[in-house]
N, C-alpha and C. Protein backbone atom coordinates (compact mmCIF):
# COMPACT_ATOMS: atom_id res chain seq x y z
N UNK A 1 -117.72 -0.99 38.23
CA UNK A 1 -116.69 -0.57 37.30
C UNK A 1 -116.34 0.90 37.57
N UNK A 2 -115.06 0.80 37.08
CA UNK A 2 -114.97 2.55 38.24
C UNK A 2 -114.26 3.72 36.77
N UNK A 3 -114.23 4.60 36.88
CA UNK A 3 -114.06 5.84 35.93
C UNK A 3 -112.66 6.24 36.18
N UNK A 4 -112.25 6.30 34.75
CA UNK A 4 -110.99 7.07 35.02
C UNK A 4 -110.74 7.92 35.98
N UNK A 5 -111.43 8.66 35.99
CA UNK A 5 -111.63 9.88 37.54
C UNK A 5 -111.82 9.39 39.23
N UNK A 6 -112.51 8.34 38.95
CA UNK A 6 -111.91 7.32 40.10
C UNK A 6 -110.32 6.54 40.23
N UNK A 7 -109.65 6.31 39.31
CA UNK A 7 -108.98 5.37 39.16
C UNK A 7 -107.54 6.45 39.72
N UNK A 8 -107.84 7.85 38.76
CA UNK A 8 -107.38 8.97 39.83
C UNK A 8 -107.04 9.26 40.81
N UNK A 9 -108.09 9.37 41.32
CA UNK A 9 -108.37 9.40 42.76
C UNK A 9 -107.54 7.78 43.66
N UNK A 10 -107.51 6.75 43.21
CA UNK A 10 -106.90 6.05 43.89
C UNK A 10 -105.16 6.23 43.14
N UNK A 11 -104.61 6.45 42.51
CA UNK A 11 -103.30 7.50 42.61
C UNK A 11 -103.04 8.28 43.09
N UNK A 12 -104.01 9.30 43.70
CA UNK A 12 -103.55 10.40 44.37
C UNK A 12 -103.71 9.77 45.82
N UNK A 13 -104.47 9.03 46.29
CA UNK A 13 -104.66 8.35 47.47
C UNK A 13 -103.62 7.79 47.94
N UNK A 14 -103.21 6.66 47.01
CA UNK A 14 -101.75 5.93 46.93
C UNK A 14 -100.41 7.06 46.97
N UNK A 15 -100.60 8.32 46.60
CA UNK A 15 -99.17 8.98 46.50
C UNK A 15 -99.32 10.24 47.92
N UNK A 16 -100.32 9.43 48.86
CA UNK A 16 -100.54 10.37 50.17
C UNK A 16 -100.65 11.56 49.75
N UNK A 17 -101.25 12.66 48.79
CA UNK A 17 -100.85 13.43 48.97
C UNK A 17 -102.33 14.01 48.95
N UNK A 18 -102.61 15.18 49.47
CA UNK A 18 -103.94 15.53 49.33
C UNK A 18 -104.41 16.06 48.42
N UNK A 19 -105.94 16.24 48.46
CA UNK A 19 -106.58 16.73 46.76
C UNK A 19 -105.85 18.10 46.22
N UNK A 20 -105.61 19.11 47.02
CA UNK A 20 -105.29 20.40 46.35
C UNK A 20 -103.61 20.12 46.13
N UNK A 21 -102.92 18.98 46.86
CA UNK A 21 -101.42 19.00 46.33
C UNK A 21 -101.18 18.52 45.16
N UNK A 22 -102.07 17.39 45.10
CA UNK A 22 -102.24 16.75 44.04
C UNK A 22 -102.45 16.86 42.37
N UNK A 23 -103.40 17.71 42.68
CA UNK A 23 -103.96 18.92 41.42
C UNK A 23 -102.97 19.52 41.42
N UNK A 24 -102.25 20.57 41.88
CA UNK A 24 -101.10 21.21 41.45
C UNK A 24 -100.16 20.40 40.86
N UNK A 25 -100.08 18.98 41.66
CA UNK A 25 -98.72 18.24 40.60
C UNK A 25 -99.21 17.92 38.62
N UNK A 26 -100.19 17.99 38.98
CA UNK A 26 -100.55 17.25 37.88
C UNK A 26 -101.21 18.55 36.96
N UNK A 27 -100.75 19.98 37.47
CA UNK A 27 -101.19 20.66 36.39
C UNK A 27 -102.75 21.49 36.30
N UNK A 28 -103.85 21.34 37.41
CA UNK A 28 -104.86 21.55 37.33
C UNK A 28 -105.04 22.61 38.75
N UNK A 29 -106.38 22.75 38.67
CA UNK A 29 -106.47 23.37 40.04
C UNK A 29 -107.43 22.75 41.04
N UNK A 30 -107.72 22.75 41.82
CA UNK A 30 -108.61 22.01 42.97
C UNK A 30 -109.58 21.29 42.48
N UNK A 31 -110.55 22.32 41.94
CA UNK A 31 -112.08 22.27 41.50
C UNK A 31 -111.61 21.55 40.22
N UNK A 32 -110.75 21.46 39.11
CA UNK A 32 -111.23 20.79 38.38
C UNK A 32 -110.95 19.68 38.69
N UNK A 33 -109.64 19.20 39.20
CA UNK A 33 -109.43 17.60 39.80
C UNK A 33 -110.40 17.21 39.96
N UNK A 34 -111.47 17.78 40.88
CA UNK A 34 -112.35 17.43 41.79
C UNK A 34 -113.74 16.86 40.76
N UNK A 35 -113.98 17.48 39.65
CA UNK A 35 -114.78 17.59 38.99
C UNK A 35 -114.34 16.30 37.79
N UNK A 36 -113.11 15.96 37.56
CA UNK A 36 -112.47 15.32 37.08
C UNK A 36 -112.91 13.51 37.92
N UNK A 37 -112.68 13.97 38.79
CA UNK A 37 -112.86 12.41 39.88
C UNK A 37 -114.30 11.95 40.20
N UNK A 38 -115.37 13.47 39.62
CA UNK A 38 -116.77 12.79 39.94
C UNK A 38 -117.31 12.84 38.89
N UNK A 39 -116.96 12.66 37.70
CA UNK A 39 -117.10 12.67 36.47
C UNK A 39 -118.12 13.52 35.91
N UNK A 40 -117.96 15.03 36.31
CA UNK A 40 -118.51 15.85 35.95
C UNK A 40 -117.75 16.50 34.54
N UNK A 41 -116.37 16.06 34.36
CA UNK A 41 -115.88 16.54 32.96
C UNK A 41 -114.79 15.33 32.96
N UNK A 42 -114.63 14.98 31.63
CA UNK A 42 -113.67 14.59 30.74
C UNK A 42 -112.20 14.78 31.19
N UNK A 43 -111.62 13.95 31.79
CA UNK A 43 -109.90 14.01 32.33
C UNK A 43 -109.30 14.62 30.52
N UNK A 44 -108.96 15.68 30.27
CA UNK A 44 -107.88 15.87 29.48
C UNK A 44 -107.09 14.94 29.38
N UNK A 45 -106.48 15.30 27.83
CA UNK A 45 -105.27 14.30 27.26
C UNK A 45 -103.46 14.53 28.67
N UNK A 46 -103.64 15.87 28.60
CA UNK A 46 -102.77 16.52 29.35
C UNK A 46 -102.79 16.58 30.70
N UNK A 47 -103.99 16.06 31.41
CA UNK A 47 -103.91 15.74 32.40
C UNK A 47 -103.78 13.97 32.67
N UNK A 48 -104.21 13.23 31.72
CA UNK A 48 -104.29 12.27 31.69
C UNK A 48 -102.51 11.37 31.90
N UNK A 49 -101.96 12.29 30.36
CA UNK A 49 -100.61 11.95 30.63
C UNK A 49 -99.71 12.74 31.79
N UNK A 50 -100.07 13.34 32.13
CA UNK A 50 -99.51 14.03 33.35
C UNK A 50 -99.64 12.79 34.63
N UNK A 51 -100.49 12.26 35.19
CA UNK A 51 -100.17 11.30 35.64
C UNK A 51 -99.58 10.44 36.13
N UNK A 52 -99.75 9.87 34.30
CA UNK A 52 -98.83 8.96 34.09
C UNK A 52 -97.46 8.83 34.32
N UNK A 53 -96.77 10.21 33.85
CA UNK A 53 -95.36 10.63 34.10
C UNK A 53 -94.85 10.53 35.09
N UNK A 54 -95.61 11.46 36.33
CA UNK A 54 -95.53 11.92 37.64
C UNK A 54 -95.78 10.63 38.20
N UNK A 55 -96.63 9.95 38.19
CA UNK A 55 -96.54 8.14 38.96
C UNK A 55 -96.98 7.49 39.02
N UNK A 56 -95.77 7.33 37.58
CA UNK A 56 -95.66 6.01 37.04
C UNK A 56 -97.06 4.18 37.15
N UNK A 57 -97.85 5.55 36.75
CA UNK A 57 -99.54 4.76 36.90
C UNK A 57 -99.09 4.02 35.28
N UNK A 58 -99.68 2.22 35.11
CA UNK A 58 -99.78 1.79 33.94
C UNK A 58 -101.09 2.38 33.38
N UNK A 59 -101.02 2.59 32.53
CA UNK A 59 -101.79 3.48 30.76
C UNK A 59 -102.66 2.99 30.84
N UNK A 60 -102.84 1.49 30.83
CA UNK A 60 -104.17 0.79 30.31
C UNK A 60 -105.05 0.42 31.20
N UNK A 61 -104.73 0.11 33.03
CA UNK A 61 -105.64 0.26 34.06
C UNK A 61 -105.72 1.40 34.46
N UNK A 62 -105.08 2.89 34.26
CA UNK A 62 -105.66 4.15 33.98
C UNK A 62 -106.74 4.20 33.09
N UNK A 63 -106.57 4.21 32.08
CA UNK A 63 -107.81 4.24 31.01
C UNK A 63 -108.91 3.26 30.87
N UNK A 64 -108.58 1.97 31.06
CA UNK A 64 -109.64 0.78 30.58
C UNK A 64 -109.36 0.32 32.53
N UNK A 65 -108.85 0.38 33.42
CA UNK A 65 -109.40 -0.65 34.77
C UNK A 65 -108.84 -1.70 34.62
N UNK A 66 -109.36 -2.52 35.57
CA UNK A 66 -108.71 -3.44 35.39
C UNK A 66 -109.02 -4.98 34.18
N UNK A 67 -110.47 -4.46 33.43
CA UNK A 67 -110.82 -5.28 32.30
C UNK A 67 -109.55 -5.18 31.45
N UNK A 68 -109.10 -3.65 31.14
CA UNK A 68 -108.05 -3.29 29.81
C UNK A 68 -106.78 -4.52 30.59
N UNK A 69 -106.49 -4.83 32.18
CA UNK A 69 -105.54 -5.26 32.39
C UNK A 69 -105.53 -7.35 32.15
N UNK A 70 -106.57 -7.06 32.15
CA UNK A 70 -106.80 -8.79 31.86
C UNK A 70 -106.67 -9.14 30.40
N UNK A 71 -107.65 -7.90 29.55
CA UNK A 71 -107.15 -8.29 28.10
C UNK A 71 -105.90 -8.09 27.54
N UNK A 72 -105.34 -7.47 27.98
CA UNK A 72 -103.40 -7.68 27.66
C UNK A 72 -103.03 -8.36 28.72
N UNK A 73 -103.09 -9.05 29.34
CA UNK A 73 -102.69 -10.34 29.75
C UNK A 73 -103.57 -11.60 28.99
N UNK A 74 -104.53 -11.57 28.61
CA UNK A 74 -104.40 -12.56 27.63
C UNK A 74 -104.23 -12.60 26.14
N UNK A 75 -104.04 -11.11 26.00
CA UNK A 75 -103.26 -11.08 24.29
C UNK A 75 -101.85 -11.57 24.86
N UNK A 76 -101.55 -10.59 26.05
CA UNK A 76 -99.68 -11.29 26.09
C UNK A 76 -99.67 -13.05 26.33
N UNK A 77 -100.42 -13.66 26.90
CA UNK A 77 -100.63 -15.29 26.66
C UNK A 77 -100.28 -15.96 26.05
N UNK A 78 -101.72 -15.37 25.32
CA UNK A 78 -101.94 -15.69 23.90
C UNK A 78 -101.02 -15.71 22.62
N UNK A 79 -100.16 -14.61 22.83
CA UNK A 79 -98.87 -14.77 21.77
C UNK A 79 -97.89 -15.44 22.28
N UNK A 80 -98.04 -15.25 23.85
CA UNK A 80 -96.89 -16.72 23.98
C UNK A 80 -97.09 -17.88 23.37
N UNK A 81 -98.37 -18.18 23.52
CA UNK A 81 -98.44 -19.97 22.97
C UNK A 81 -98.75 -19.83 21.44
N UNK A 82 -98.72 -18.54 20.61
CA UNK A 82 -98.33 -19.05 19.43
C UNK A 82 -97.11 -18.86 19.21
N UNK A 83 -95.85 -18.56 20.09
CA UNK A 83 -94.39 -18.53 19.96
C UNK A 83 -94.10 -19.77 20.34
N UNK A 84 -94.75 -20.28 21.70
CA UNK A 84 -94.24 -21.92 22.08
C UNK A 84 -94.76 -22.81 20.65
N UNK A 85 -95.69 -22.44 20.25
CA UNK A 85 -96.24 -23.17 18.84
C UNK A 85 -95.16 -23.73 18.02
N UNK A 86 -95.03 -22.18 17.67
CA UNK A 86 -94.17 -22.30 16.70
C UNK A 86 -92.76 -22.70 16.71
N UNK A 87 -91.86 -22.07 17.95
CA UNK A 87 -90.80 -23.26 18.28
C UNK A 87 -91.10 -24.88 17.94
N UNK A 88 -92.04 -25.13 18.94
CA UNK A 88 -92.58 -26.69 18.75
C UNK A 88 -92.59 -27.19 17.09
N UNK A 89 -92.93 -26.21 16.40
CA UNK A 89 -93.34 -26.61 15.16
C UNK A 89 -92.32 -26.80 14.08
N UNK A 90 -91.16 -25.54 14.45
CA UNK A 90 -89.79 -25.60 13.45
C UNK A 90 -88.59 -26.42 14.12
N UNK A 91 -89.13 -27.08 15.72
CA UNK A 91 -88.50 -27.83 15.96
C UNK A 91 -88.44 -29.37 15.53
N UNK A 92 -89.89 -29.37 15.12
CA UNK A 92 -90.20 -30.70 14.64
C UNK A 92 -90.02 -30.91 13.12
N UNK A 93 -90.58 -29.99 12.50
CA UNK A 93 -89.71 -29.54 11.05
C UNK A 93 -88.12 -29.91 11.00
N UNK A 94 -87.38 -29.50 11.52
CA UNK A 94 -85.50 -29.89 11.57
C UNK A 94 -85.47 -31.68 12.26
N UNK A 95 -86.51 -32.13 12.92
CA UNK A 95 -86.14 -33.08 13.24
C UNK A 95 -85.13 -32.99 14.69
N UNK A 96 -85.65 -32.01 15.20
CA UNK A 96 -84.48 -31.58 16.84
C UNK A 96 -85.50 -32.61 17.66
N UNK A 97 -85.00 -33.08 18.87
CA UNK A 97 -85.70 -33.58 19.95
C UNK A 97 -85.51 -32.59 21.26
N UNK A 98 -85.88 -31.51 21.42
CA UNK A 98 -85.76 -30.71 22.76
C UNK A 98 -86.93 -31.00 23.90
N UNK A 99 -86.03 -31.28 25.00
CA UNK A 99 -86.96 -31.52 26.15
C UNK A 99 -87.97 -29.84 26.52
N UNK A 100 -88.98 -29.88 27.26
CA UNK A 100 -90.00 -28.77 27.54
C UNK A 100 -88.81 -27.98 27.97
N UNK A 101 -88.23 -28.19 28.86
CA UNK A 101 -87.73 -26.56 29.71
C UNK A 101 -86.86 -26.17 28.30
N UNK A 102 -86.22 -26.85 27.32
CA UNK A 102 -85.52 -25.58 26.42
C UNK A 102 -86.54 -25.41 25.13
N UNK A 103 -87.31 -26.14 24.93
CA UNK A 103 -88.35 -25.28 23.90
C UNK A 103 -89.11 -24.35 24.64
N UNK A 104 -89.51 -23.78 26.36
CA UNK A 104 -90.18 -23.39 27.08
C UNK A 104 -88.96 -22.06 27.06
N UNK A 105 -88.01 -22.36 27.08
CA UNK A 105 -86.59 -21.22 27.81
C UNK A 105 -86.54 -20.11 26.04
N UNK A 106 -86.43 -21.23 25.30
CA UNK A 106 -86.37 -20.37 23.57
C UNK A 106 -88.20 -19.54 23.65
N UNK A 107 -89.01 -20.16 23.07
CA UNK A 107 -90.17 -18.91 23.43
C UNK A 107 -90.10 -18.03 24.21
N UNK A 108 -89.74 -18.24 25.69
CA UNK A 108 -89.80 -16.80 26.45
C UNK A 108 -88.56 -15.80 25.90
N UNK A 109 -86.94 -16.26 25.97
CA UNK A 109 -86.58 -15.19 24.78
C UNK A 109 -86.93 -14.86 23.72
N UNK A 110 -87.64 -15.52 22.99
CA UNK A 110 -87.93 -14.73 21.64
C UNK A 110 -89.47 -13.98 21.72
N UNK A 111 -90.18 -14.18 23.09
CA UNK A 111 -90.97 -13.57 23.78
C UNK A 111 -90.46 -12.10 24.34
N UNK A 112 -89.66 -12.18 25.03
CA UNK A 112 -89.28 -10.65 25.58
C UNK A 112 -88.28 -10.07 24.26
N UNK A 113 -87.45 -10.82 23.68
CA UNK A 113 -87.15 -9.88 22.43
C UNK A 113 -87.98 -9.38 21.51
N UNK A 114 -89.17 -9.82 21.18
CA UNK A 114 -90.12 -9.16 20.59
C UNK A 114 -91.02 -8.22 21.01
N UNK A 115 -91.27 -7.96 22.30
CA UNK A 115 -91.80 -7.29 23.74
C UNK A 115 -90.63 -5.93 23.04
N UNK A 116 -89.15 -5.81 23.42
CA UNK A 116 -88.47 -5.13 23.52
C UNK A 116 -88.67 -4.91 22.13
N UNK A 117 -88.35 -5.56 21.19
CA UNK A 117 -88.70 -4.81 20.13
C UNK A 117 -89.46 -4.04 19.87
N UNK A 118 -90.78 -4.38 19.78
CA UNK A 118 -92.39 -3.54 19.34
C UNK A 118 -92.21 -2.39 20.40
N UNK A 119 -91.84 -2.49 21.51
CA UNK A 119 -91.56 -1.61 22.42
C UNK A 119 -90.89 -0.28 21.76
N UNK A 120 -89.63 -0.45 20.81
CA UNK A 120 -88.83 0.58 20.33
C UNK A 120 -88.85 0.59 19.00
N UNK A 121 -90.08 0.08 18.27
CA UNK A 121 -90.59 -0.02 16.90
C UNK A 121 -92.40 0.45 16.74
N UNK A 122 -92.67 0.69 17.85
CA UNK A 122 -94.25 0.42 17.93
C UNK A 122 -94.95 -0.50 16.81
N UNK A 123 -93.97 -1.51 16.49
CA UNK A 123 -94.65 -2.53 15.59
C UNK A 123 -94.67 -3.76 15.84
N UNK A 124 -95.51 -4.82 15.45
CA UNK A 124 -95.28 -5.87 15.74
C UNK A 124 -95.44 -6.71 14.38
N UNK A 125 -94.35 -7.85 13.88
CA UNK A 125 -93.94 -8.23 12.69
C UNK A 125 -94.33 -9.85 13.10
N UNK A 126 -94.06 -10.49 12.11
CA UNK A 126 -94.65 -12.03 12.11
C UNK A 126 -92.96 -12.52 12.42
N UNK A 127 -93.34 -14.18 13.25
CA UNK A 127 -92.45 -14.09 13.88
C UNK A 127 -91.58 -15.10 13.10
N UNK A 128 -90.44 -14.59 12.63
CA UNK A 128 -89.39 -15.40 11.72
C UNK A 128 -88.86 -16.53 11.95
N UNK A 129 -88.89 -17.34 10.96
CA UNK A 129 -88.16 -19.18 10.99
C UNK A 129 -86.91 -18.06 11.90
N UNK A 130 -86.18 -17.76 11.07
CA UNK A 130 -84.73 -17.56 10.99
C UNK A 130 -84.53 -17.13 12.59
N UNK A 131 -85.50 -16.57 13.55
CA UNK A 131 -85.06 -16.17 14.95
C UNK A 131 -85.77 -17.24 15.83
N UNK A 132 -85.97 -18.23 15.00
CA UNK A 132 -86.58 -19.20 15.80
C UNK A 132 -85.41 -20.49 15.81
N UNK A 133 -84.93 -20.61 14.33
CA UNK A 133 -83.81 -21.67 14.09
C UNK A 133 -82.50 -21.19 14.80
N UNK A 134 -82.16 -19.85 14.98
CA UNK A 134 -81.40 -19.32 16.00
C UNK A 134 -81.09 -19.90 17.19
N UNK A 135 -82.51 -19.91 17.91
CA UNK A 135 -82.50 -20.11 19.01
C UNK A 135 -82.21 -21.65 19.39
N UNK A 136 -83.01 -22.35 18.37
CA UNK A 136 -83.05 -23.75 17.99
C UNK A 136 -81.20 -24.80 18.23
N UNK A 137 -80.56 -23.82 17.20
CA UNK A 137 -79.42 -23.99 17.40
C UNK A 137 -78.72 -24.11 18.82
N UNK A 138 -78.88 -22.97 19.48
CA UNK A 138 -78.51 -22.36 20.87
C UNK A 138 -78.77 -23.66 21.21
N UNK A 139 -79.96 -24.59 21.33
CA UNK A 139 -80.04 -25.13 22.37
C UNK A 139 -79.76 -26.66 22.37
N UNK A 140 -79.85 -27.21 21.14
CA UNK A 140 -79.60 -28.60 20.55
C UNK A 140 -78.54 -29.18 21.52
């Protein structure tokens, strides 16, 4: 399992650039990068997001590896199939007969519209008959 300060180090590896160029992009100086990557100190918040900015490294296999990247892939799953659920469920409620690919086509939009939402809400809300019968409609 490897350390943020490793995970570093394979960004700066990936962006060719060498240890002392590197540290300057990101705000630090040689020795602490360096000290940073052998986990002799704590990556700062400010170096941490510095990073991130500069390239375009994802947040959560920065911080958590690639465990943090498996468990949001199976929370993101996981809320898919309680969105396919629930289509399935208010479809059968109305009495609709939809074949898989358009109860499959309605979850993934109301999948990435809720993605985009929480995205520009940092919230995530329970997921409404009313944007489900929407879609329902759309496809009858």
């Amino acid at each position: 399992m490897s350390s943020i300060g490793e995970r570093i180090e394979i960004v700066r590896k990936d962006s060719g650039l060498s240890q002392e160029a590197f540290a300057d992009s990101i705000g630090v100086s040689r020795n602490s990068y360096f000290k940073y990557v052998r986990g002799h100190r704590a990556v700062p918040s400010d170096v941490f997001a510095a990073v991130l900015e500069r390239y375009g490294t994802d947040p959560v296999w920065l911080h958590e590896g690639d465990q943090g990247l498996d468990r949001r892939a199976n929370t993101l799953l996981n809320e898919m199939k309680d969105i396919l659920y629930a289509v399935d469920d208010r479809a059968e409620e109305r009495g609709l007969s939809l074949d898989r690919e358009k109860r499959w086509l309605i979850a993934c939009r109301i999948c990435v519209a809720r993605v985009v939402e929480a995205k520009q809400s940092e919230t995530e809300g329970a997921l409404p008959t009313a944007e489900i019968d929407k879609w329902l409609e759309v496809a009858k």
